[in-house]
C-alpha atoms as a PDB file:
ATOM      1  CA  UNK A   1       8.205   1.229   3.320  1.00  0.00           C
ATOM      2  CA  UNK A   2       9.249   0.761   0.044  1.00  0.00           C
ATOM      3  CA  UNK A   3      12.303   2.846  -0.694  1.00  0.00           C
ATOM      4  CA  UNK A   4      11.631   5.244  -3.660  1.00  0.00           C
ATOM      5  CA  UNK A   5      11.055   8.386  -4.352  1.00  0.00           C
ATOM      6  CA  UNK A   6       9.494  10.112  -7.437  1.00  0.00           C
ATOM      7  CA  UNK A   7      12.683  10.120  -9.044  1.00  0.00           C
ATOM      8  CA  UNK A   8      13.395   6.706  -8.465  1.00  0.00           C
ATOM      9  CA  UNK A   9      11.312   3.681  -9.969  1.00  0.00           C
ATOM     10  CA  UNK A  10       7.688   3.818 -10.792  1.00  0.00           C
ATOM     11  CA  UNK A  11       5.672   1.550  -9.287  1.00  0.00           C
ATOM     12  CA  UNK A  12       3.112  -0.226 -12.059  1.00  0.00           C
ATOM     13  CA  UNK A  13       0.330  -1.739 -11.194  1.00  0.00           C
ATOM     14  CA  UNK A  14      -0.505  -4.159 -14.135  1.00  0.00           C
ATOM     15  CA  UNK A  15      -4.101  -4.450 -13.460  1.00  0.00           C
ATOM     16  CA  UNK A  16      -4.632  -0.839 -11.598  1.00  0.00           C
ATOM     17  CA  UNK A  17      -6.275  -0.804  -8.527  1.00  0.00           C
ATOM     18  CA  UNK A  18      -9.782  -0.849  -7.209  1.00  0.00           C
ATOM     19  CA  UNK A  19     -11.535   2.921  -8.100  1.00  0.00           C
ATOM     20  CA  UNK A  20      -8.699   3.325 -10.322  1.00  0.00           C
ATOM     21  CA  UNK A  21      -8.634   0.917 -12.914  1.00  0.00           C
ATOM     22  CA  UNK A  22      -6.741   2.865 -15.772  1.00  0.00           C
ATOM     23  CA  UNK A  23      -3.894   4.602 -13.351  1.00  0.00           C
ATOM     24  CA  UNK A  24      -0.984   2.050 -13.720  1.00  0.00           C
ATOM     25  CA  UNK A  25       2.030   3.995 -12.541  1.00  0.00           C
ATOM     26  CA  UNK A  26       2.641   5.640  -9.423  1.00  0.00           C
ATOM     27  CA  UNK A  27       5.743   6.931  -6.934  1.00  0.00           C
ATOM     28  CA  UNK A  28       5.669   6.429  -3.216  1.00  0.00           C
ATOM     29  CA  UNK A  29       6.947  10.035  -2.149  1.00  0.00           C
ATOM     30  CA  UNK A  30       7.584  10.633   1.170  1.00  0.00           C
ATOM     31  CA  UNK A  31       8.256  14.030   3.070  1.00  0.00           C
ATOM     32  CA  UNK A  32      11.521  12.003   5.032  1.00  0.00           C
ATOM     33  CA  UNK A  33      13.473   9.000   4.026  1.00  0.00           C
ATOM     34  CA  UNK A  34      11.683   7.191   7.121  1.00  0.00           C
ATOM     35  CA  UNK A  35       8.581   8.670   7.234  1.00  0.00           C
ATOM     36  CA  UNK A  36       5.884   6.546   8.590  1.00  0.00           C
ATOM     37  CA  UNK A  37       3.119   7.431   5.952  1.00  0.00           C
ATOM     38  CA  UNK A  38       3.655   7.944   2.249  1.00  0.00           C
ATOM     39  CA  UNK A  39       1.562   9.335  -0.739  1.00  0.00           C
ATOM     40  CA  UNK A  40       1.210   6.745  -3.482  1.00  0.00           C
ATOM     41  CA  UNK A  41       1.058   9.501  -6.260  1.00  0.00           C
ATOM     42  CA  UNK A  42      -0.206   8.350 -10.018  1.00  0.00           C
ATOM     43  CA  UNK A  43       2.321   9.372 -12.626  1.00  0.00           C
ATOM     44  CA  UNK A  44      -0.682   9.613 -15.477  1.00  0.00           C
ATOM     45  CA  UNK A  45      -2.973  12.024 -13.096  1.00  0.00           C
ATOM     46  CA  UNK A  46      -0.438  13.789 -10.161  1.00  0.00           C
ATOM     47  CA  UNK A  47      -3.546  14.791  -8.543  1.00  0.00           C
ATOM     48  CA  UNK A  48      -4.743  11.331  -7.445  1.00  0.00           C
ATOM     49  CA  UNK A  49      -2.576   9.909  -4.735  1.00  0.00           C
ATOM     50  CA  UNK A  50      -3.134   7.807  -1.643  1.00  0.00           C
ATOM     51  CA  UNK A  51      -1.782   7.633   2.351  1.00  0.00           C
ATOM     52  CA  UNK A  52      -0.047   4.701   2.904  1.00  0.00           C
ATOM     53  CA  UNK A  53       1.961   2.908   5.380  1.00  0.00           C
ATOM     54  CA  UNK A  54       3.261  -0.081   6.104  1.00  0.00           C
ATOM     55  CA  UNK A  55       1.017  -1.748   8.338  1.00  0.00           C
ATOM     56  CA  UNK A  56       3.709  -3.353  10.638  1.00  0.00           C
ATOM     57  CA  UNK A  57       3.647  -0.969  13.602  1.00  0.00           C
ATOM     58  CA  UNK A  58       0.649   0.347  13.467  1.00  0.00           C
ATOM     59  CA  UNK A  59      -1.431  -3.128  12.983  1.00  0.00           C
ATOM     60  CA  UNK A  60       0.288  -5.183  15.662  1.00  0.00           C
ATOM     61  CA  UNK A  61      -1.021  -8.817  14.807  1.00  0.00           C
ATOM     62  CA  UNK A  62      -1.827  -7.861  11.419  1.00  0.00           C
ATOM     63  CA  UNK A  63      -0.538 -11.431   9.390  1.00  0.00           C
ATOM     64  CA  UNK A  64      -2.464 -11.063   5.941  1.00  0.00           C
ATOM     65  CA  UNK A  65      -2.591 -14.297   4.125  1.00  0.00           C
ATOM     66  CA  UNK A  66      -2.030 -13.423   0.709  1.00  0.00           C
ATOM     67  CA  UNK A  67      -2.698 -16.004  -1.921  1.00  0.00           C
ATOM     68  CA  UNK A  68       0.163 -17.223  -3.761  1.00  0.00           C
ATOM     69  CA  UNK A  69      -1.791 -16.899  -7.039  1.00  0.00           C
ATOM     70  CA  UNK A  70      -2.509 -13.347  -6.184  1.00  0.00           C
ATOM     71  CA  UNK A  71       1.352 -12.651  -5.473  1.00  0.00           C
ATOM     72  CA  UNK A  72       2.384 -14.512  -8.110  1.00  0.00           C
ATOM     73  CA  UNK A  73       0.448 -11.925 -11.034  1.00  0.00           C
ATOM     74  CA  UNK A  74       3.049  -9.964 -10.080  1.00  0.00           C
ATOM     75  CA  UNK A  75       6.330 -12.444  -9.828  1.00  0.00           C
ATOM     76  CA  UNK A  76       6.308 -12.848  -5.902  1.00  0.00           C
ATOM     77  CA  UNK A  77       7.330 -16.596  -5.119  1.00  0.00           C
ATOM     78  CA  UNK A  78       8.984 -15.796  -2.226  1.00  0.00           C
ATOM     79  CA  UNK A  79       8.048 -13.220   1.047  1.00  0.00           C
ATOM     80  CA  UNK A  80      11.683 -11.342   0.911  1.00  0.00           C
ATOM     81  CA  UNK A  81      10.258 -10.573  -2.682  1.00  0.00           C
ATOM     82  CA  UNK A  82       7.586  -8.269  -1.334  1.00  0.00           C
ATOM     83  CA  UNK A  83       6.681  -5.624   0.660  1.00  0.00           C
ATOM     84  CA  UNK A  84       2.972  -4.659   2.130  1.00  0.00           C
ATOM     85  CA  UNK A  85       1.464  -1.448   1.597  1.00  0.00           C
ATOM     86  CA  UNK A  86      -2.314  -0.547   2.903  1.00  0.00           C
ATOM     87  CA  UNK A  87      -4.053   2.605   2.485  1.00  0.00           C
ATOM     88  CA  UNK A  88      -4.639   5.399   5.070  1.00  0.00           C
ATOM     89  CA  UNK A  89      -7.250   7.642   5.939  1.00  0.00           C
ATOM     90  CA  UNK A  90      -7.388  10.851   8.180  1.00  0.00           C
ATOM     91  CA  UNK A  91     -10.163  11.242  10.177  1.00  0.00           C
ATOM     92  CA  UNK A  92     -10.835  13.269  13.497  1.00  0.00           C
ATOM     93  CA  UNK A  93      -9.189  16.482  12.213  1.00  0.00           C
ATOM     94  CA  UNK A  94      -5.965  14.276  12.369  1.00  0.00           C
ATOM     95  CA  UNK A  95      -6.144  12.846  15.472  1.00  0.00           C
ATOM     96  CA  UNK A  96      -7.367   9.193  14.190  1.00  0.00           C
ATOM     97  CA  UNK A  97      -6.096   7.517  10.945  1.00  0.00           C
ATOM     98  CA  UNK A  98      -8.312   4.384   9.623  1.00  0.00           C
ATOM     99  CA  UNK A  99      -6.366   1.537   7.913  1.00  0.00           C
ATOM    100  CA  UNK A 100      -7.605  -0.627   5.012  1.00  0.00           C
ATOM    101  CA  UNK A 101      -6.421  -4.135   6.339  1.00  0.00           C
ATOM    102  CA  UNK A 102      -8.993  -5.853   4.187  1.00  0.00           C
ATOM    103  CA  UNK A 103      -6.579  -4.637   0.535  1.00  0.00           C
ATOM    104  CA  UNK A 104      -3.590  -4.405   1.413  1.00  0.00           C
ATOM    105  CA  UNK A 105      -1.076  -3.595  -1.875  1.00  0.00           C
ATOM    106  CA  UNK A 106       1.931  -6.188  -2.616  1.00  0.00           C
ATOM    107  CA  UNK A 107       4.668  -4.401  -4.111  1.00  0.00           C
ATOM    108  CA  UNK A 108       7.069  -6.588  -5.757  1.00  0.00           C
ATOM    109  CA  UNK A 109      10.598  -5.301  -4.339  1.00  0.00           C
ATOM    110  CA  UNK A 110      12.714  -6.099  -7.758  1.00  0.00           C
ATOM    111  CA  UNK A 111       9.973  -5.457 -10.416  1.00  0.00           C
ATOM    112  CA  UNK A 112       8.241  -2.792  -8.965  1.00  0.00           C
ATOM    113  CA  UNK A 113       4.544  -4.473 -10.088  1.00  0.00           C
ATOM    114  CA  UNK A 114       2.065  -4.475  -7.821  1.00  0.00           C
ATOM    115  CA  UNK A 115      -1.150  -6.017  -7.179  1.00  0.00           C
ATOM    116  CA  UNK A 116      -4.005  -4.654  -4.548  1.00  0.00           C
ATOM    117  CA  UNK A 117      -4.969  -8.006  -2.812  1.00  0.00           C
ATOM    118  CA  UNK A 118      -8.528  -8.447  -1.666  1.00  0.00           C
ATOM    119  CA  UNK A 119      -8.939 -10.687   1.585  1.00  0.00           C
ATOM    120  CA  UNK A 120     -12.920 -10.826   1.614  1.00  0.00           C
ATOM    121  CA  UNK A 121     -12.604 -13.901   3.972  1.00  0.00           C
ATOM    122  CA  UNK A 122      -9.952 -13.213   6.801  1.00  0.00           C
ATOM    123  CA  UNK A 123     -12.011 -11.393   8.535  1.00  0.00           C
ATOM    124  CA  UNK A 124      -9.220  -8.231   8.514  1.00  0.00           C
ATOM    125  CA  UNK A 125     -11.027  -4.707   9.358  1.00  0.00           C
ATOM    126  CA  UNK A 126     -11.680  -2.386   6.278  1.00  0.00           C
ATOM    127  CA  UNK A 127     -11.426   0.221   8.783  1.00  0.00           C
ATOM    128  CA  UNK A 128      -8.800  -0.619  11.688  1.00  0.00           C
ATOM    129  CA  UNK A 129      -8.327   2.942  13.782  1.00  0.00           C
ATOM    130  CA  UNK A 130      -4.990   4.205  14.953  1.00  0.00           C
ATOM    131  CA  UNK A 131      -4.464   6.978  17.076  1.00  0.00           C
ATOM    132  CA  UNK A 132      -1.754   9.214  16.158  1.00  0.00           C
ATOM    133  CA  UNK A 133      -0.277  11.565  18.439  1.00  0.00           C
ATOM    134  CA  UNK A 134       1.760  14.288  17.226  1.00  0.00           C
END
């Protein structure tokens, strides 16, 4: 997961992201330095914020192509220049989280831009469930 915390870098997101078009800066904050999920917090509005995760351990299999024209909005040439958010949702009074592996967000590690990346044709699941056990 991207290393940060809200008193660290802001993350910007040049072009916003879907459903929030004008909210450009955000923290990852994170209860525990290795926390599995995160809250993606807008600076402008502190009340917005969204679950995410890196997808890694909880997707096995999951190998997004993300276009190179995409990545390269925000000055990703190369993959050690990027990390992979996607966004969480609890469902099942917390017993099932759903994954968004259809957007997943590439943060560039150095500038801190990022981009949400749609993959309409890769056929990854909007909603990809994970059981968590606690």
């Amino acid at each position: 997961m991207v290393d940060t915390d809200p008193m660290q870098d802001v993350i910007h997101t040049p072009d916003g992201l879907p459903g929030f078009a004008t909210a450009r800066s955000w923290v990852l904050e994170r209860s525990q330095p290795d926390a599995m999920f995160g809250v993606l917090r807008n600076v402008e509005s502190p009340g917005v914020g969204l679950l995410v995760t890196e997808p890694w351990d909880l997707a096995p299999g999951y190998e997004p192509d993300l276009p190179a024209e995409e990545l390269a909005r925000i000055g990703i040439d190369t993959p050690e220049q990027a990390t992979v958010l996607v966004v969480a949702t609890i469902a099942d009074g917390g017993a099932t989280v759903w994954l968004n592996l259809a957007a997943p967000i590439a943060v560039n590690v150095d500038s801190r831009r990022a981009r949400q990346v749609i993959l309409d044709r890769q056929g990854w699941p909007l909603r990809h469930a994970v059981s968590v056990r606690g």
